[in-house]
C-alpha atoms as a PDB file:
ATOM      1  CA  UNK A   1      38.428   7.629 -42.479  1.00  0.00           C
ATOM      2  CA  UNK A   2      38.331   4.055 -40.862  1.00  0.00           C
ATOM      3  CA  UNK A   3      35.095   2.520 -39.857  1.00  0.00           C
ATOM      4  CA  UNK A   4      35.589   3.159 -36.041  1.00  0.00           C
ATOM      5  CA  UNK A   5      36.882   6.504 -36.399  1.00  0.00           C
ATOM      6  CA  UNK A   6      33.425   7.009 -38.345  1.00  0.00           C
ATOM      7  CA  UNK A   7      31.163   5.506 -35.731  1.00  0.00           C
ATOM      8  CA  UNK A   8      32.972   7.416 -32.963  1.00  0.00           C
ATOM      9  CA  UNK A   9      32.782  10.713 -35.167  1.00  0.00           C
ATOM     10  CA  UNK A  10      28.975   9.893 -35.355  1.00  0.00           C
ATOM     11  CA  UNK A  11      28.311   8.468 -32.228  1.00  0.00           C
ATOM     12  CA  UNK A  12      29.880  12.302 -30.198  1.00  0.00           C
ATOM     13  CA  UNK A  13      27.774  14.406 -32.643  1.00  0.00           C
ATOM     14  CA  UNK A  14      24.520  12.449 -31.943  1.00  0.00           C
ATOM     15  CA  UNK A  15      25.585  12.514 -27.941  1.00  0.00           C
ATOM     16  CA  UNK A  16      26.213  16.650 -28.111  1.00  0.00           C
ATOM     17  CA  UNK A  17      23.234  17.270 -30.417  1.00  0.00           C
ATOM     18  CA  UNK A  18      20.849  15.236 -28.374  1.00  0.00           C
ATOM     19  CA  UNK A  19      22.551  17.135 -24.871  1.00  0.00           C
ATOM     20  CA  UNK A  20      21.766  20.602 -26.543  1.00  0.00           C
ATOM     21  CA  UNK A  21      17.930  19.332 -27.653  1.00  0.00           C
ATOM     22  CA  UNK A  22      17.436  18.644 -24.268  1.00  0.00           C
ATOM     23  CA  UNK A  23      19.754  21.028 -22.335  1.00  0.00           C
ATOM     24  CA  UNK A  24      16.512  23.791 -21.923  1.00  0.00           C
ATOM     25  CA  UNK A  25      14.353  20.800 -20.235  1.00  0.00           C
ATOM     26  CA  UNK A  26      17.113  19.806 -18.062  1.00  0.00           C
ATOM     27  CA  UNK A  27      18.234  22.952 -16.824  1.00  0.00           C
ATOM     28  CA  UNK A  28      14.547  24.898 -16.960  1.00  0.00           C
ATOM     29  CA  UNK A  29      13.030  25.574 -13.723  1.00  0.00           C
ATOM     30  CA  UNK A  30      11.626  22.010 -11.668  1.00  0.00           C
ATOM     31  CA  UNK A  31       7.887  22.043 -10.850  1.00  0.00           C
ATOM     32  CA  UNK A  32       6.596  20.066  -9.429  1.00  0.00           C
ATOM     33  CA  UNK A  33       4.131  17.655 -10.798  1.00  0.00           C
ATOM     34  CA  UNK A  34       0.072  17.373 -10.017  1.00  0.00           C
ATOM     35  CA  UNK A  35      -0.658  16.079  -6.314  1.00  0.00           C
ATOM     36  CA  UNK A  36       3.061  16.175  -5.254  1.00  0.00           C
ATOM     37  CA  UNK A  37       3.222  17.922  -1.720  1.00  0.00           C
ATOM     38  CA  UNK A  38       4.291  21.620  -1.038  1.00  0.00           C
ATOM     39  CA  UNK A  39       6.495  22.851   1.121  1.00  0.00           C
ATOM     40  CA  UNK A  40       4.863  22.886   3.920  1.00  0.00           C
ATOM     41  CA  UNK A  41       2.049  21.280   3.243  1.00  0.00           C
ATOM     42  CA  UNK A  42       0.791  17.620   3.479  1.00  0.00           C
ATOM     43  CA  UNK A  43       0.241  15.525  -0.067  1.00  0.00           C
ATOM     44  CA  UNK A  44      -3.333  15.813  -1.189  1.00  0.00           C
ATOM     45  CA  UNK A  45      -5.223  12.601  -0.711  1.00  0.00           C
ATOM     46  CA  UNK A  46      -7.920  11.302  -3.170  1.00  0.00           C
ATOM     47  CA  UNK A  47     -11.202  11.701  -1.304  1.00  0.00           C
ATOM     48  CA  UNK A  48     -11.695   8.063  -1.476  1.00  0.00           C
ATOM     49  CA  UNK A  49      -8.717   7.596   0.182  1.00  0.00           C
ATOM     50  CA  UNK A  50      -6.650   5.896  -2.813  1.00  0.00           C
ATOM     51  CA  UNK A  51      -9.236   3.010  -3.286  1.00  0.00           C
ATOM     52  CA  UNK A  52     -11.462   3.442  -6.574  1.00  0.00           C
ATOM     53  CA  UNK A  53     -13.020   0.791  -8.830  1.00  0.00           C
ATOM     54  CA  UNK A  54     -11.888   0.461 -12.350  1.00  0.00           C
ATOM     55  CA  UNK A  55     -13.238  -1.974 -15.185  1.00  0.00           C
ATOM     56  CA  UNK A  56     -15.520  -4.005 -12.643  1.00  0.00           C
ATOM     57  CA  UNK A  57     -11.982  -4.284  -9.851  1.00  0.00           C
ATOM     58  CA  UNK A  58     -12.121  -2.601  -6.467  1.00  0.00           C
ATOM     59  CA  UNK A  59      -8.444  -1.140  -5.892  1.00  0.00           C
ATOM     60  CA  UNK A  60      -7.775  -0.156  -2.442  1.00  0.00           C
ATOM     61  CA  UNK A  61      -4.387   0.812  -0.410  1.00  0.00           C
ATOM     62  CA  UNK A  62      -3.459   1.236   3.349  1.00  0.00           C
ATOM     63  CA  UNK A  63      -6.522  -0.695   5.135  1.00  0.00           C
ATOM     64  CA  UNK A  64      -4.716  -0.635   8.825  1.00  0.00           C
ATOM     65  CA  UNK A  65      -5.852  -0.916  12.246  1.00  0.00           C
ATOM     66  CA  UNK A  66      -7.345   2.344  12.791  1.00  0.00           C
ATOM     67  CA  UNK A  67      -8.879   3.091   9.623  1.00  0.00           C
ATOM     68  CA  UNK A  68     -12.426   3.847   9.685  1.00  0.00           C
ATOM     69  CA  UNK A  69     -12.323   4.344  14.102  1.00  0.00           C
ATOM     70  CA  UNK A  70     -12.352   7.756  15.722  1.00  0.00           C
ATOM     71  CA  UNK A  71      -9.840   9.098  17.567  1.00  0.00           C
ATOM     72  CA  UNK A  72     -11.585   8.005  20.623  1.00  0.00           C
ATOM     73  CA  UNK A  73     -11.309   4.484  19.707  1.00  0.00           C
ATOM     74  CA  UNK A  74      -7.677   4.429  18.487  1.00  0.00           C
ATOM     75  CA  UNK A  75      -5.117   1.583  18.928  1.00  0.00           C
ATOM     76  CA  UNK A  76      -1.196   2.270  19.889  1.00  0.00           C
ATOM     77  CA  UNK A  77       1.456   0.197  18.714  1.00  0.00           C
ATOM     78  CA  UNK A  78       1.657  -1.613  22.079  1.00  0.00           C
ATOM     79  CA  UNK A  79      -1.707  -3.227  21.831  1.00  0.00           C
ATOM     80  CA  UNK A  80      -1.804  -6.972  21.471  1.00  0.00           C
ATOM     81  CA  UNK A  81      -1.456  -7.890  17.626  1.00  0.00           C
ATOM     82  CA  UNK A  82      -4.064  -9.914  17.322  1.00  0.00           C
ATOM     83  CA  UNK A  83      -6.321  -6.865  17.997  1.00  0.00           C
ATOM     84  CA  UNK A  84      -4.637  -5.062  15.115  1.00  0.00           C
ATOM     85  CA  UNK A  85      -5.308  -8.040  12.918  1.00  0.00           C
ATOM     86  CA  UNK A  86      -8.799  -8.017  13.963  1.00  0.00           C
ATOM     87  CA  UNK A  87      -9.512  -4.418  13.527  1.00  0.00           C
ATOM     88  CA  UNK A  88      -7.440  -4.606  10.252  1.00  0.00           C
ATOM     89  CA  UNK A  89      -9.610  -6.978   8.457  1.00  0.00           C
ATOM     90  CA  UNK A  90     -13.313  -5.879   9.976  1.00  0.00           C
ATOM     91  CA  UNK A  91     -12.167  -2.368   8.358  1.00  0.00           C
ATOM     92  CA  UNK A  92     -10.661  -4.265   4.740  1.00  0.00           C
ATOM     93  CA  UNK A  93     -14.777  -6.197   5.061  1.00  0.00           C
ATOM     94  CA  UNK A  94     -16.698  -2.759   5.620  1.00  0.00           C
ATOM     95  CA  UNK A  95     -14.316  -1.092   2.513  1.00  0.00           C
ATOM     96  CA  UNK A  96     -15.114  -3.751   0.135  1.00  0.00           C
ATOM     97  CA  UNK A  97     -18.629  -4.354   0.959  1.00  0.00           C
ATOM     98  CA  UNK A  98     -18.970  -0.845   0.630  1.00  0.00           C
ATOM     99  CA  UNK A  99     -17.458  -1.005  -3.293  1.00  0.00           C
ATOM    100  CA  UNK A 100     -19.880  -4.066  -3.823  1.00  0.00           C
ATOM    101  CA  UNK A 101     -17.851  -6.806  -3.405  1.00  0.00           C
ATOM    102  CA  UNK A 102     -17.471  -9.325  -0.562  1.00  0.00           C
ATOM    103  CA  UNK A 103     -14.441 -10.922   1.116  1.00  0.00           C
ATOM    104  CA  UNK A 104     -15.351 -14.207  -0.742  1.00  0.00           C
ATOM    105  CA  UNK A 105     -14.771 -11.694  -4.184  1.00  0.00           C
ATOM    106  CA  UNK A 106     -10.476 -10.461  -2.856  1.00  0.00           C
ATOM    107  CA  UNK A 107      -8.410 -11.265  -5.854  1.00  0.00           C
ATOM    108  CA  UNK A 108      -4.947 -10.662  -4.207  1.00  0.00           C
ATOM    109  CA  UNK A 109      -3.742  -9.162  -1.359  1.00  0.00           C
ATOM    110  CA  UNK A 110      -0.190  -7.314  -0.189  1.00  0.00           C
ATOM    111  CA  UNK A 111       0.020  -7.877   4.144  1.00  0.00           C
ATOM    112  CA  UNK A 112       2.834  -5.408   5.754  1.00  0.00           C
ATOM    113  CA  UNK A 113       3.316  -6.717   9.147  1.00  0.00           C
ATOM    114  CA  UNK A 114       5.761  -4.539  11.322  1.00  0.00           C
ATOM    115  CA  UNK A 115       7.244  -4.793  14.862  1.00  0.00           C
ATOM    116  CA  UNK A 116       5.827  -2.570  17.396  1.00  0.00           C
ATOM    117  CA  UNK A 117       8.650   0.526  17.440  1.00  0.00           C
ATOM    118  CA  UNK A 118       8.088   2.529  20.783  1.00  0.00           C
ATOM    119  CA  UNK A 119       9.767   3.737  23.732  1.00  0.00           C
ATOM    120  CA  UNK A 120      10.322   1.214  26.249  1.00  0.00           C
ATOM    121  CA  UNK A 121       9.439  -1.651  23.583  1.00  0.00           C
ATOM    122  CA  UNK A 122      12.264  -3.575  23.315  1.00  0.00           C
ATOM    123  CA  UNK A 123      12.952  -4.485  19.492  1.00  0.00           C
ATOM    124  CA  UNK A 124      14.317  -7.692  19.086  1.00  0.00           C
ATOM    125  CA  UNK A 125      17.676  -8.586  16.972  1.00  0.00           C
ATOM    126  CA  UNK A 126      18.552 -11.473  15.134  1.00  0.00           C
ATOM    127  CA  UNK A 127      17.217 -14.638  15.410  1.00  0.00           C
ATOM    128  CA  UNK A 128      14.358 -13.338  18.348  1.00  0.00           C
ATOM    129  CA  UNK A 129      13.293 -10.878  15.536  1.00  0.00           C
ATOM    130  CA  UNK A 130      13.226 -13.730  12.793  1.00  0.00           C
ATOM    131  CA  UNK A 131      10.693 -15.366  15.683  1.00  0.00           C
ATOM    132  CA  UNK A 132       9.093 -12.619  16.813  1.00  0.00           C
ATOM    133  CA  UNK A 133       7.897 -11.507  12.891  1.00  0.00           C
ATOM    134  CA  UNK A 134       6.785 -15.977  13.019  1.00  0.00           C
ATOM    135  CA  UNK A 135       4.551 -15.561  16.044  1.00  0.00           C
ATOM    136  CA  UNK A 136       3.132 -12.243  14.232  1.00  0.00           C
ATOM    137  CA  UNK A 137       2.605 -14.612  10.483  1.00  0.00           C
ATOM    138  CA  UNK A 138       1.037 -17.379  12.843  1.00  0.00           C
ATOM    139  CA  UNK A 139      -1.544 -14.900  14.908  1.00  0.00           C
ATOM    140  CA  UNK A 140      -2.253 -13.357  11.531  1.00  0.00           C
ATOM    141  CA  UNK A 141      -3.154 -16.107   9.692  1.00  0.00           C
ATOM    142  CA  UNK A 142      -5.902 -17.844  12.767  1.00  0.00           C
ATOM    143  CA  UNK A 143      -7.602 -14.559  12.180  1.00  0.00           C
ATOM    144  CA  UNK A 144      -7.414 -14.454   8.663  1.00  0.00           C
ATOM    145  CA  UNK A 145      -8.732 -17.422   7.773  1.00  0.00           C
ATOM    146  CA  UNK A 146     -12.068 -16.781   9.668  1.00  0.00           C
ATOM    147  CA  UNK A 147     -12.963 -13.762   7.359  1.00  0.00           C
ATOM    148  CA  UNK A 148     -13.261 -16.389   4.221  1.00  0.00           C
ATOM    149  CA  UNK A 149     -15.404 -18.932   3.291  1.00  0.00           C
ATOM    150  CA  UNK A 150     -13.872 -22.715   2.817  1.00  0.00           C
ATOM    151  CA  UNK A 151     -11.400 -22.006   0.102  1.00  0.00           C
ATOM    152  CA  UNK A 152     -12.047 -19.112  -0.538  1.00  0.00           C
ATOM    153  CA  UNK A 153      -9.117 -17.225   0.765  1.00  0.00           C
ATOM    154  CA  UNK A 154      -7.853 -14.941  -2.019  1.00  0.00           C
ATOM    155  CA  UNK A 155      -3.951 -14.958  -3.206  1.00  0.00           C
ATOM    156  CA  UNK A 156      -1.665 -13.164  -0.465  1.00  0.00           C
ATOM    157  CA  UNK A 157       2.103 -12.101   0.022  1.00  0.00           C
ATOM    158  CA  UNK A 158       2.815 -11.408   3.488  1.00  0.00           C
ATOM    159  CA  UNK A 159       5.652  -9.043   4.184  1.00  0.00           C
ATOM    160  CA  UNK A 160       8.210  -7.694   7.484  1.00  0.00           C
ATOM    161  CA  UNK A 161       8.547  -4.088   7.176  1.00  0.00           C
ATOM    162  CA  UNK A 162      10.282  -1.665   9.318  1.00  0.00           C
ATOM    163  CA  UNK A 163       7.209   1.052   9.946  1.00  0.00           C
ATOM    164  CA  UNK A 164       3.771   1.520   9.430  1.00  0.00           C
ATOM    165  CA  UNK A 165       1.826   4.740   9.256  1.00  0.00           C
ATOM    166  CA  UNK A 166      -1.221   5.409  11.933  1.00  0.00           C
ATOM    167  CA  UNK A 167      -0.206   2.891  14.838  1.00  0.00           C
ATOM    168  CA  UNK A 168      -0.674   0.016  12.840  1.00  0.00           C
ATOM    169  CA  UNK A 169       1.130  -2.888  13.478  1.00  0.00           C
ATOM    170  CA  UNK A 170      -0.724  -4.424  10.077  1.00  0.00           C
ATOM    171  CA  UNK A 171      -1.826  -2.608   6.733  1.00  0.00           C
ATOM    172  CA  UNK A 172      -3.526  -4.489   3.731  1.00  0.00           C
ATOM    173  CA  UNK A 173      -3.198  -3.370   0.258  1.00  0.00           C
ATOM    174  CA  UNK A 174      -4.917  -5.433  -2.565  1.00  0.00           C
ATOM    175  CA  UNK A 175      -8.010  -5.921  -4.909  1.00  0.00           C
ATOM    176  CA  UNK A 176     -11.522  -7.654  -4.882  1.00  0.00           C
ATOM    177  CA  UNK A 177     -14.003  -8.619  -8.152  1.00  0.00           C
ATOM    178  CA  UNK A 178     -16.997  -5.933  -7.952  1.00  0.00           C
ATOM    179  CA  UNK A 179     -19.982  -8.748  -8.063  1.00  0.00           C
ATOM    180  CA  UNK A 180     -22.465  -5.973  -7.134  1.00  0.00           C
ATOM    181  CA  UNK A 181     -21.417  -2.260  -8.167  1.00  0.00           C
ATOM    182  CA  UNK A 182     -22.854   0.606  -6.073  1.00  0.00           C
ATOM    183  CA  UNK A 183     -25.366   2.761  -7.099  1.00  0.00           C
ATOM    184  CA  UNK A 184     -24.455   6.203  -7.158  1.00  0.00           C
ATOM    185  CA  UNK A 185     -26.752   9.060  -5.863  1.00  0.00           C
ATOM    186  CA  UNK A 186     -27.678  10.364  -9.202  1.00  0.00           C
ATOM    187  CA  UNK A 187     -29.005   6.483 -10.349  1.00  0.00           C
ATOM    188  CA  UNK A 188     -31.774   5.923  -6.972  1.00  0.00           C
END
């Protein structure tokens, strides 16, 4: 038998027995796994809301404009940005400060910016979109900058996206040192 004829001769029986090892997984029944949404039914959030602290880091996800305001004092889309910025980062302060960090203690953080997408809002195309997202970057960062101290601003990657959930025109995802870890019930 020549060499190739050898390896190919190998090479199918390892394919088909490794296909009928695995044939029972692949064709069993799919379910699905821990935390994945039901028909019907929303996707379970963590109580905290996806933020937790691990190994002395505060991890937290989807700080937007309405987060931590009542329905009474909820913004649309068509609000001015700069009030979304605003509203963003005074509810990113009162979720790290409540994890025992500061804004002085952000590691890194991931800003989605998005166009406002509603009826009778005009979305803009081409180059007014490429200036429209610039004017969004520039009010962003005149507001940012007043939530740090002098060099203190933490590492950032700003980002266009399409959409943002909950009227935001602005959601924050990043991390922040824990300098002073809260106590829980059990320790007062």
């Amino acid at each position: 038998m020549e060499p190739n004829a050898r390896r190919n001769f190998f090479g199918k029986f390892a394919a088909i027995a490794a296909f009928l090892t695995g044939a029972p997984k692949l064709l069993a029944p799919q379910t699905p796994p821990t935390g994945a949404p039901t028909p019907g039914g929303d996707m379970p959030r963590r109580p905290s809301g996806g933020n937790h602290i691990q190994n002395g880091i505060y991890y937290f996800s989807g700080t937007g404009s309405n987060d931590g305001y009542g329905k009474d004092d909820h913004v649309l889309v068509t609000d001015p940005f700069e009030k979304h910025v605003t509203r963003t980062m005074d509810a990113l302060k009162k979720s790290v400060e409540r994890a025992g960090s500061n804004m002085d203690s952000l590691i890194h953080l991931d800003v989605f910016l998005c166009l406002p997408l509603a009826d009778g809002v005009t979305t803009p195309t081409g180059k007014a979109r490429f200036e429209a997202h610039k004017a969004q970057y520039d009010a962003l960062n005149k507001i940012y900058g007043t939530y740090f101290s002098p060099g203190k601003s933490p590492s950032r990657a700003c980002l266009a996206v399409e959409w943002i959930p909950g009227d935001s025109l602005i959601e924050i995802v990043g991390t922040a040192l824990v300098v002073n870890p809260p106590t829980s019930p059990a320790e007062k």
